[in-house]
Protein backbone atom coordinates (compact mmCIF):
# COMPACT_ATOMS: atom_id res chain seq x y z
CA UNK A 1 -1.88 21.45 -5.62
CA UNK A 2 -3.09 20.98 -9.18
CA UNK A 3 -0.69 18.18 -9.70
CA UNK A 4 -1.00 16.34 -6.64
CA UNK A 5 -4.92 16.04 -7.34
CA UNK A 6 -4.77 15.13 -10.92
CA UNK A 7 -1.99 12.13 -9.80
CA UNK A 8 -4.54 12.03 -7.03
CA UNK A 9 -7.17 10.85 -9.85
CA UNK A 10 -4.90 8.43 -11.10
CA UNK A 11 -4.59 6.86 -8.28
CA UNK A 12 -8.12 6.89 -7.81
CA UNK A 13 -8.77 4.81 -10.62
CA UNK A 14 -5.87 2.74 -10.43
CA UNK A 15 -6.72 1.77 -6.96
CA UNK A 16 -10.16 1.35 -7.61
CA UNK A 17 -8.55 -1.23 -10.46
CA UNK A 18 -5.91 -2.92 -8.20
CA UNK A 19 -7.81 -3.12 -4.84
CA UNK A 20 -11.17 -4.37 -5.85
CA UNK A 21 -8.99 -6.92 -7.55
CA UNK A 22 -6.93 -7.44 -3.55
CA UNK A 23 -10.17 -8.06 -2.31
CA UNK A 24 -10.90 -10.78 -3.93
CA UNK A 25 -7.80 -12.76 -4.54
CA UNK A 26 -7.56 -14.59 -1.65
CA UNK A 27 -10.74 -16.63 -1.49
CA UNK A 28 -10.19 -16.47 -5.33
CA UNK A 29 -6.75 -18.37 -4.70
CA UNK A 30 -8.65 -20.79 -2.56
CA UNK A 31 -11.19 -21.69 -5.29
CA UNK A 32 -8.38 -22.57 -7.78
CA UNK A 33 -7.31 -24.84 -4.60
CA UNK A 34 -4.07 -22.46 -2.79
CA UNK A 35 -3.88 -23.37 0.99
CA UNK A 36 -3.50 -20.56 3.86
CA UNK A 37 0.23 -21.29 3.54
CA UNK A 38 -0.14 -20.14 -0.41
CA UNK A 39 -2.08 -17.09 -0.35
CA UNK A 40 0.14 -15.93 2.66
CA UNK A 41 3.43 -16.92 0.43
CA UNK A 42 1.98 -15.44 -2.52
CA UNK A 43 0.56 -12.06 -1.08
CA UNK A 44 3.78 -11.71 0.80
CA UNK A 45 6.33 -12.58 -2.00
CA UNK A 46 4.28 -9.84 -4.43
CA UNK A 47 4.69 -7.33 -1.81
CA UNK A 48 8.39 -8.26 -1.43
CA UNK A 49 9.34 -8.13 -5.48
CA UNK A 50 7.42 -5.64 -5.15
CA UNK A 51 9.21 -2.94 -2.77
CA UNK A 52 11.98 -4.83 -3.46
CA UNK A 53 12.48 -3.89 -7.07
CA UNK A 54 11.94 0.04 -6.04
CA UNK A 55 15.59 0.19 -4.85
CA UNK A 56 16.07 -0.10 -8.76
CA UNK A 57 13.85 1.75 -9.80
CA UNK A 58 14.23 4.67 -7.27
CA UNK A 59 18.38 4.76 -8.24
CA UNK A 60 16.97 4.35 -11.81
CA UNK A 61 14.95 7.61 -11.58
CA UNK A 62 17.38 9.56 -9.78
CA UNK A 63 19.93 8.63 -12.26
CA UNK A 64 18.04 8.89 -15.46
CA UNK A 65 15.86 11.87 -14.44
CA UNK A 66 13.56 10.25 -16.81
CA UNK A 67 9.87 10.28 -13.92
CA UNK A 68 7.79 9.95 -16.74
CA UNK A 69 8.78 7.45 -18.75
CA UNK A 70 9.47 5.35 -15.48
CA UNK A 71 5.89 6.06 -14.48
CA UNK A 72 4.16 5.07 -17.48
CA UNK A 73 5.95 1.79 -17.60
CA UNK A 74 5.14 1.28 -14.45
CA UNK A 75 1.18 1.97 -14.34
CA UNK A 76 0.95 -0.20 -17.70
CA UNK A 77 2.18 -3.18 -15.95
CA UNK A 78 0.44 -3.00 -13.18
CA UNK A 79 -3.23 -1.99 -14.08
CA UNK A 80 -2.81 -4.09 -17.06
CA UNK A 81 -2.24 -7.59 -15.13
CA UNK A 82 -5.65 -7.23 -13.52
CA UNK A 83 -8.28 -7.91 -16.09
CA UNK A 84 -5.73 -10.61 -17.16
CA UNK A 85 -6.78 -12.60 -14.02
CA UNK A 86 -10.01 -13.31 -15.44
CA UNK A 87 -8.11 -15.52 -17.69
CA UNK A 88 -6.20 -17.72 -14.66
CA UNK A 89 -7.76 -21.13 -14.47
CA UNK A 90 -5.16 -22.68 -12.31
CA UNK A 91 -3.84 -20.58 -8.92
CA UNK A 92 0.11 -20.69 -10.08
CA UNK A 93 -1.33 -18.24 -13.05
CA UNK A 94 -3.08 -16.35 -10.59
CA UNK A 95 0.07 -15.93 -8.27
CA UNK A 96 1.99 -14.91 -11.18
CA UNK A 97 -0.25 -12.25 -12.09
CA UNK A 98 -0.39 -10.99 -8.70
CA UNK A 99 3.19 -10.53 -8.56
CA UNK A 100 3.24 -9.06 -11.81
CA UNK A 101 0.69 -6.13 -10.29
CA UNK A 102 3.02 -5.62 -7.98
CA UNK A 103 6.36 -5.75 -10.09
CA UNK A 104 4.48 -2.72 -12.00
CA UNK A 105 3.74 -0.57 -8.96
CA UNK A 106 7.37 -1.25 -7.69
CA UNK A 107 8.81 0.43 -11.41
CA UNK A 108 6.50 3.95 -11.12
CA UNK A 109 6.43 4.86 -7.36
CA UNK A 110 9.33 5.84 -6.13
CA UNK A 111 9.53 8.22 -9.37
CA UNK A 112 5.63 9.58 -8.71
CA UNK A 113 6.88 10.07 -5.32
CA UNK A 114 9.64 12.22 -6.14
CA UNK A 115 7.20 13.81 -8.17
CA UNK A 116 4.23 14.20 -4.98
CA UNK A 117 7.45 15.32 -3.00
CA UNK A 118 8.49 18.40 -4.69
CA UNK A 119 5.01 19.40 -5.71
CA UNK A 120 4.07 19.28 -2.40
CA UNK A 121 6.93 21.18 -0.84
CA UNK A 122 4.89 24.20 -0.47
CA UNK A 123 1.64 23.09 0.95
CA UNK A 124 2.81 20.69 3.52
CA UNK A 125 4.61 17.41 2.83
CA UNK A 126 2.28 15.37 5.33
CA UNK A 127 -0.44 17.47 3.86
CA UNK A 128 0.29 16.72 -0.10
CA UNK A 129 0.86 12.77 0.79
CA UNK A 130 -2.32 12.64 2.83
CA UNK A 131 -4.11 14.06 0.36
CA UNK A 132 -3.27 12.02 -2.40
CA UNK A 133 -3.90 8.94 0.03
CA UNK A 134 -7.33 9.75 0.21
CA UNK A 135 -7.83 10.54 -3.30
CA UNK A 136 -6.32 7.28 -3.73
CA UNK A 137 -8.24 5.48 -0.97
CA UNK A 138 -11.47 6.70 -2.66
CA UNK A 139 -10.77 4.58 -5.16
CA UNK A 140 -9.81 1.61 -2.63
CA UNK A 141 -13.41 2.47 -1.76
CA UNK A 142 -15.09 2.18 -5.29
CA UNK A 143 -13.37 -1.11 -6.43
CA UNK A 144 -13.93 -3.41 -4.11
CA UNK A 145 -18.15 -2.31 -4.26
CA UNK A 146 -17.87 -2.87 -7.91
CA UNK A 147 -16.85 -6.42 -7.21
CA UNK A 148 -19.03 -7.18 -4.51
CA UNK A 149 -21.82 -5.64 -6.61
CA UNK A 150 -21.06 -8.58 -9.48
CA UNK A 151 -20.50 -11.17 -6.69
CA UNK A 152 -23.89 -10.20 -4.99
CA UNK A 153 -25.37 -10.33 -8.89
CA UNK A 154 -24.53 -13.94 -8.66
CA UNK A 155 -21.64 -12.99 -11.51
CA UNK A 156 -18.04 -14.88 -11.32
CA UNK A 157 -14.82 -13.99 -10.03
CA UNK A 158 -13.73 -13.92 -13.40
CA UNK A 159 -16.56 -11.51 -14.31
CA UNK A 160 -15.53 -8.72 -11.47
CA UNK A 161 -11.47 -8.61 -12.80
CA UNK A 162 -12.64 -8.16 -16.46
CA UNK A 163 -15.03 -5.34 -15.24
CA UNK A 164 -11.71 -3.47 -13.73
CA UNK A 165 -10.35 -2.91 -17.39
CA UNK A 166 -12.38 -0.03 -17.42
CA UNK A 167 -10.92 1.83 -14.49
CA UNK A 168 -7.35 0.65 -15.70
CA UNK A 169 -7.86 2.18 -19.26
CA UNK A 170 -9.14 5.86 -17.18
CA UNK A 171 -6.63 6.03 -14.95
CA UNK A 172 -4.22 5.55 -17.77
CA UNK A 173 -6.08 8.51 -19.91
CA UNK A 174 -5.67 10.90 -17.23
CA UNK A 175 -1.98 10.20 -15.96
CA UNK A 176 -1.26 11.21 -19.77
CA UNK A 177 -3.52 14.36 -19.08
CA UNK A 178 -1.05 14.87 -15.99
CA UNK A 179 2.35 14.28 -18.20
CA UNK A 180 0.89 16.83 -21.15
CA UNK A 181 0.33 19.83 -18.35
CA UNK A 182 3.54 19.22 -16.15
CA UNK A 183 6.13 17.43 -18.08
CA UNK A 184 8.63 18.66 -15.71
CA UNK A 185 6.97 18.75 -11.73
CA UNK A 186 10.14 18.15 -10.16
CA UNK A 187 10.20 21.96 -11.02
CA UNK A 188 7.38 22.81 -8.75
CA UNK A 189 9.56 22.15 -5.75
CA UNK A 190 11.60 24.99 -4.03
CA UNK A 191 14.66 26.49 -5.88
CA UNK A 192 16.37 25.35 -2.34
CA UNK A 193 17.77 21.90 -2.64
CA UNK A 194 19.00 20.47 1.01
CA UNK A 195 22.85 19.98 0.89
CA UNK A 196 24.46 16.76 -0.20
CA UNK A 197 25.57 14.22 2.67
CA UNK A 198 27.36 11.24 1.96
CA UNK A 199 25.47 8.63 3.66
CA UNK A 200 22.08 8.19 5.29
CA UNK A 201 21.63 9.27 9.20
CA UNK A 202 21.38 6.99 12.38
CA UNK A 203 18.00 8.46 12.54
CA UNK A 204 16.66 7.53 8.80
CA UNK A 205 17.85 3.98 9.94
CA UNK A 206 16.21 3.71 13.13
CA UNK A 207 12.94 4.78 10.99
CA UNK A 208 13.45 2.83 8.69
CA UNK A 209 14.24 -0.36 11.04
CA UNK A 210 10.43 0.82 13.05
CA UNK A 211 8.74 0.79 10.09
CA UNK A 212 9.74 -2.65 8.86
CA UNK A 213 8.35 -4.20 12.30
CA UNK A 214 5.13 -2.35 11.44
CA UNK A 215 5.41 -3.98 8.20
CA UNK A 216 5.97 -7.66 9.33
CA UNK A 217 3.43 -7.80 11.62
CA UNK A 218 0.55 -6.23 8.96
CA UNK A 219 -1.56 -9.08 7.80
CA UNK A 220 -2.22 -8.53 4.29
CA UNK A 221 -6.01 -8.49 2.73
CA UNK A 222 -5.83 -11.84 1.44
CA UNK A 223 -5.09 -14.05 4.25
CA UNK A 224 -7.94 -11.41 6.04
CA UNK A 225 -10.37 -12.72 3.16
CA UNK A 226 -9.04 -16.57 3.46
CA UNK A 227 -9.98 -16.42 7.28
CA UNK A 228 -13.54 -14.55 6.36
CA UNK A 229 -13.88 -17.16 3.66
CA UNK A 230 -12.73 -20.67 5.44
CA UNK A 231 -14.70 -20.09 8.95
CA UNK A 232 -18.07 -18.82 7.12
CA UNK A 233 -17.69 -15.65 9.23
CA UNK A 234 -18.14 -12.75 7.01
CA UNK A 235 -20.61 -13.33 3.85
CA UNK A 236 -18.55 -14.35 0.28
CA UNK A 237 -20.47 -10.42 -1.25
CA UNK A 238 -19.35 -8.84 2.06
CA UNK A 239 -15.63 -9.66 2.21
CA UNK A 240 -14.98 -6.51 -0.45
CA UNK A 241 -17.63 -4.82 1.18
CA UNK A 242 -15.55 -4.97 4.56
CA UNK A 243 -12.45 -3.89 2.79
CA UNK A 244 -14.01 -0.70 1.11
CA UNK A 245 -14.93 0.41 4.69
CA UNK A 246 -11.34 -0.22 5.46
CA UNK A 247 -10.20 1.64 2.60
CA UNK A 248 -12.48 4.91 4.05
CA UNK A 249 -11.03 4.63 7.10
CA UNK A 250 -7.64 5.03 5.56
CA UNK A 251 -8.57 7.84 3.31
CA UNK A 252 -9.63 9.66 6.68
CA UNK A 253 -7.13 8.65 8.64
CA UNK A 254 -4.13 9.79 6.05
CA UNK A 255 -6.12 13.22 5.83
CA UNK A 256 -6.28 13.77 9.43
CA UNK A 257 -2.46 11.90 9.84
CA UNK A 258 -1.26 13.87 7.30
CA UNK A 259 -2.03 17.64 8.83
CA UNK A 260 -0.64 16.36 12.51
CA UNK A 261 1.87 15.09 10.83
CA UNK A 262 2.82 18.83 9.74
CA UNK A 263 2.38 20.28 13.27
CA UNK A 264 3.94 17.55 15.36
CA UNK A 265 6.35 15.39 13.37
CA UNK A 266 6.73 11.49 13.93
CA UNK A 267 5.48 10.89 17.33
CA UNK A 268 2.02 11.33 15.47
CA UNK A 269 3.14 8.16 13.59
CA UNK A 270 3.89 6.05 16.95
CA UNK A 271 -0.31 7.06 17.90
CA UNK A 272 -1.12 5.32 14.51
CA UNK A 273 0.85 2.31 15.07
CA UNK A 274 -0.50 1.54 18.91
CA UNK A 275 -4.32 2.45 17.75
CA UNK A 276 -3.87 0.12 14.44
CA UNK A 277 -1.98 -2.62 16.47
CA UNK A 278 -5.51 -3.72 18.03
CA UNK A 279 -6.75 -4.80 14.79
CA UNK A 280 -5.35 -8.33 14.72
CA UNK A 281 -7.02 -10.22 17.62
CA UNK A 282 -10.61 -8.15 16.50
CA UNK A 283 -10.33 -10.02 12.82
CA UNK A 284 -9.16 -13.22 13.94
CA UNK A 285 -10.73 -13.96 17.12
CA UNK A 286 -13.82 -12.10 17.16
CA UNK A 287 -17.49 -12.65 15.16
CA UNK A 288 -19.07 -10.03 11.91
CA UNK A 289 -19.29 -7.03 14.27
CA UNK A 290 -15.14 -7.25 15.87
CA UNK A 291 -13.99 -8.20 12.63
CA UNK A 292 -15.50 -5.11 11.28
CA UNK A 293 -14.20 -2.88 14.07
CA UNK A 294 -10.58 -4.81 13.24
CA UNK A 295 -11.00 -3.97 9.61
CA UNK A 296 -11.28 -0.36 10.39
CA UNK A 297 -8.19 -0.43 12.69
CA UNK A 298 -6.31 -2.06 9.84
CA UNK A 299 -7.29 0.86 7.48
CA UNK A 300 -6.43 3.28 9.94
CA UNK A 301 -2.86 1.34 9.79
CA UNK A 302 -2.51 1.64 6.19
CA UNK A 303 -3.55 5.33 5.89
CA UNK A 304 -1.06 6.28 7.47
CA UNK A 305 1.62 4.14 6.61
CA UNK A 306 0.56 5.54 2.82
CA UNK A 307 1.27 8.72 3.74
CA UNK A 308 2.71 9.95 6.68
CA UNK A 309 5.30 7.39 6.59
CA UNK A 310 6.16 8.38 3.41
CA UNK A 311 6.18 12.09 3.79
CA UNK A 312 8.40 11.91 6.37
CA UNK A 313 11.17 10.51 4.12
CA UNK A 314 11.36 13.31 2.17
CA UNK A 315 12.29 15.49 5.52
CA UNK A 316 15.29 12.86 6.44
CA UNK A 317 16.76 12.60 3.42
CA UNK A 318 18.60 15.11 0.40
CA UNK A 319 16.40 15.95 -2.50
CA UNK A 320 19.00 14.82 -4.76
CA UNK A 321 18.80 11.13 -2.99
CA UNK A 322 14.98 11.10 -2.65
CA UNK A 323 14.34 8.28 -5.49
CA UNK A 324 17.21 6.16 -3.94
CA UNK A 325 15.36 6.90 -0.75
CA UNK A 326 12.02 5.70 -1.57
CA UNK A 327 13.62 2.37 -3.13
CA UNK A 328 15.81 1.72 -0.03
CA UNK A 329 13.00 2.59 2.79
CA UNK A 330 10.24 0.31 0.20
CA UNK A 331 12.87 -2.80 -0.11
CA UNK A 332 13.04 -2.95 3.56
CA UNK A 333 9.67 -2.28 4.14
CA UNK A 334 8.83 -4.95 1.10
CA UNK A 335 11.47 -7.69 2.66
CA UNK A 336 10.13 -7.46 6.36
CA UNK A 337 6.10 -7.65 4.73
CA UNK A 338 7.03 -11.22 3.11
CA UNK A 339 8.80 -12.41 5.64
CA UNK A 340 6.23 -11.47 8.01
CA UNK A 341 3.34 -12.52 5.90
CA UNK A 342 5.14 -15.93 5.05
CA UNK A 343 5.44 -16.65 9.30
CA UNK A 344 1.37 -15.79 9.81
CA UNK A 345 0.74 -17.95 6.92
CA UNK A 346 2.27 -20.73 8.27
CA UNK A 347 1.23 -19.62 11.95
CA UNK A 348 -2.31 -19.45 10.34
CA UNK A 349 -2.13 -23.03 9.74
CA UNK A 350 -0.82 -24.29 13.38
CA UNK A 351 -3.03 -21.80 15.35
CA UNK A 352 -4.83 -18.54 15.32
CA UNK A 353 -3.54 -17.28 18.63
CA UNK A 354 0.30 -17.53 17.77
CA UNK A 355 -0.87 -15.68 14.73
CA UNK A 356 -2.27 -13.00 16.49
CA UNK A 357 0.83 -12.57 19.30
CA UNK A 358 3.17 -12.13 16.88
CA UNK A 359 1.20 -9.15 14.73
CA UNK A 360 0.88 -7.11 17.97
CA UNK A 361 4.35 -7.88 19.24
CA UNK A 362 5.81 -6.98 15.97
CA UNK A 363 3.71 -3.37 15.65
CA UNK A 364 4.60 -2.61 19.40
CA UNK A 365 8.22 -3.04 18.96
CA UNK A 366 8.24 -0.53 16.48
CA UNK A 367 6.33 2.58 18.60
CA UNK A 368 9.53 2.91 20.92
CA UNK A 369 12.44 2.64 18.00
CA UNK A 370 10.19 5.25 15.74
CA UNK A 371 10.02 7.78 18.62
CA UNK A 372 13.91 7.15 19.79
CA UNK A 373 14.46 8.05 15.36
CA UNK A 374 13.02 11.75 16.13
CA UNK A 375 15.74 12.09 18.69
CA UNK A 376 18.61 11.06 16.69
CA UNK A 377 20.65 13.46 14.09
């Protein structure tokens, strides 16, 4: 438990680094002059380096052994490439920037999950993920105030990302507190490994395959904030502000997600998925108030796609595969994201509507292949 909360704090601050700087960088992108099509291409192409590369990294840690080093690597690169944005004067910096955030959380989380897996092995997988979600959420929470604090202060884009050096530079501190009292957590796990199998189950697959619908039809922050920004509907201070409430609802959510999730298994995934799928035509279609309601629906998404989803891959799969795991389930969740964030940029651009029928179709698809997964072997 002591491990999970102090990585817990590191995500805190990291989050509170990363995702005050996500809630800004898509009307950010639009003031350097990025179209719908751009931020939608961008946003999706950092989340798909970004789970992509975790295949490499996750058969990279379970080769090497070597969490730590992995991890620090990791958490450099991608708190680090935040305050740099305060720097970008043309979008094409931006973007790469972006990316590069994400190319840093791709290298150190299949390795901290390994880590969160077998320290959590004894209170509750769905339990230890959840609660590291929220930990992590809180900072989702924090962030994106800070920025709309220095954007309601009349201060500059530019202005918030430099602020989020400071959380980077904490949340670096205290993952080296974390290393220097478990070097080794991958021995807090029980002495019982699960026995070797050759190949992954028709079950992880069909997961696997239900989660990337999920993921293609999730409309990422930024083109969220583009929309906000371009149709004057949600105040330029209050577009973070909207997101922090999002990020509380997913810190709740995983909590709550995460201790069904214990007592019931996956069909407690398939209730996430059908509540969250609403959240689309609310943000698109609707005024302040049913873009706020959509915005919690979206967080309710995430939390538990941060944590139940998952925890649940540590109970399909061999410990001694776990890393390789993560990658493979994260590349396919990364690949269907960009491709499905690339189609509702463009569908942004043609019409709202289209937009909006193919988020829900995608998410509803996925409730009947996740629950046939429990029934397979």
């Amino acid at each position: 438990m002591k491990f999970v909360i102090l990585i817990g704090v590191v995500s805190l601050f990291s989050d509170m680094t990363y995702e005050g700087a996500r809630s800004i960088t898509g009307p950010f992108l639009s003031m350097l002059g990025a179209s719908a099509t751009v931020v939608g291409i961008v946003a999706g192409f950092g989340e798909l380096v970004g789970y992509g590369l975790r295949l490499v990294s996750g058969y990279w840690a379970d080769k090497t052994k070597r969490y730590w080093a992995i991890v620090f690597l990791g958490y450099a690169l991608n708190l680090l490439s935040v305050p740099l944005l305060a720097l970008a004067g043309y979008w094409q910096v931006a973007a790469i920037l972006i990316v590069g955030e994400r190319i840093g959380k791709a290298i150190r989380n299949p390795a901290r999950d390994v880590m969160l897996s077998c320290a959590s092995d004894s209170i509750g997988r769905g339990w230890g993920f959840g609660l590291h979600e929220a930990l992590d959420q809180i900072g989702a929470i924090c962030g994106p105030l800070v920025v709309a604090a220095i954007l309601a202060s009349k201060g500059a884009y530019e202005s918030a990302f430099a602020a989020l050096l400071l959380p980077a530079l904490v949340a670096l501190a205290v993952l080296f507190t974390a290393y220097r009292f478990y070097p080794n957590p991958t021995g807090l796990g029980s002495a019982s490994i699960k026995i070797e199998r050759k190949g992954y189950t028709r079950s992880f697959w069909l997961y696997v395959a239900a989660v990337a619908c999920v993921a293609a039809g999730y409309a990422d922050f930024p083109l969220i904030a583009y929309h906000f920004a371009r149709h004057g509907l949600v105040p330029a201070h209050w577009i973070p502000i909207f997101y922090a409430i999002a990020m509380g609802a997913d810190a709740l959510a995983a909590l709550w997600f995460g201790r069904l999730f214990d007592r019931l298994g996956i069909p407690v995934l398939a209730v996430s998925i059908l509540a969250s799928a609403l959240f689309a035509p609310l943000v698109f279609l609707g005024g302040f108030a049913p873009a706020l309601a959509g915005m919690i629906l979206w967080g309710i998404g995430m939390g538990a796609q941060e944590s139940i989803m998952r925890a649940a891959i540590a109970d399909l799969v061999p410990t001694n595969k776990l890393g390789f795991a993560f990658g493979l389930f994260n590349t396919m969740y990364g690949i269907a994201w960009f491709a499905g964030s690339a189609v509702m940029g463009v569908l942004y651009d043609m019409s709202v509507y289209a937009l909006v029928g193919f988020s829900v179709v995608a998410q509803f698809i996925a409730i009947p292949v996740i629950l046939a997964s429990k029934k397979e072997p």
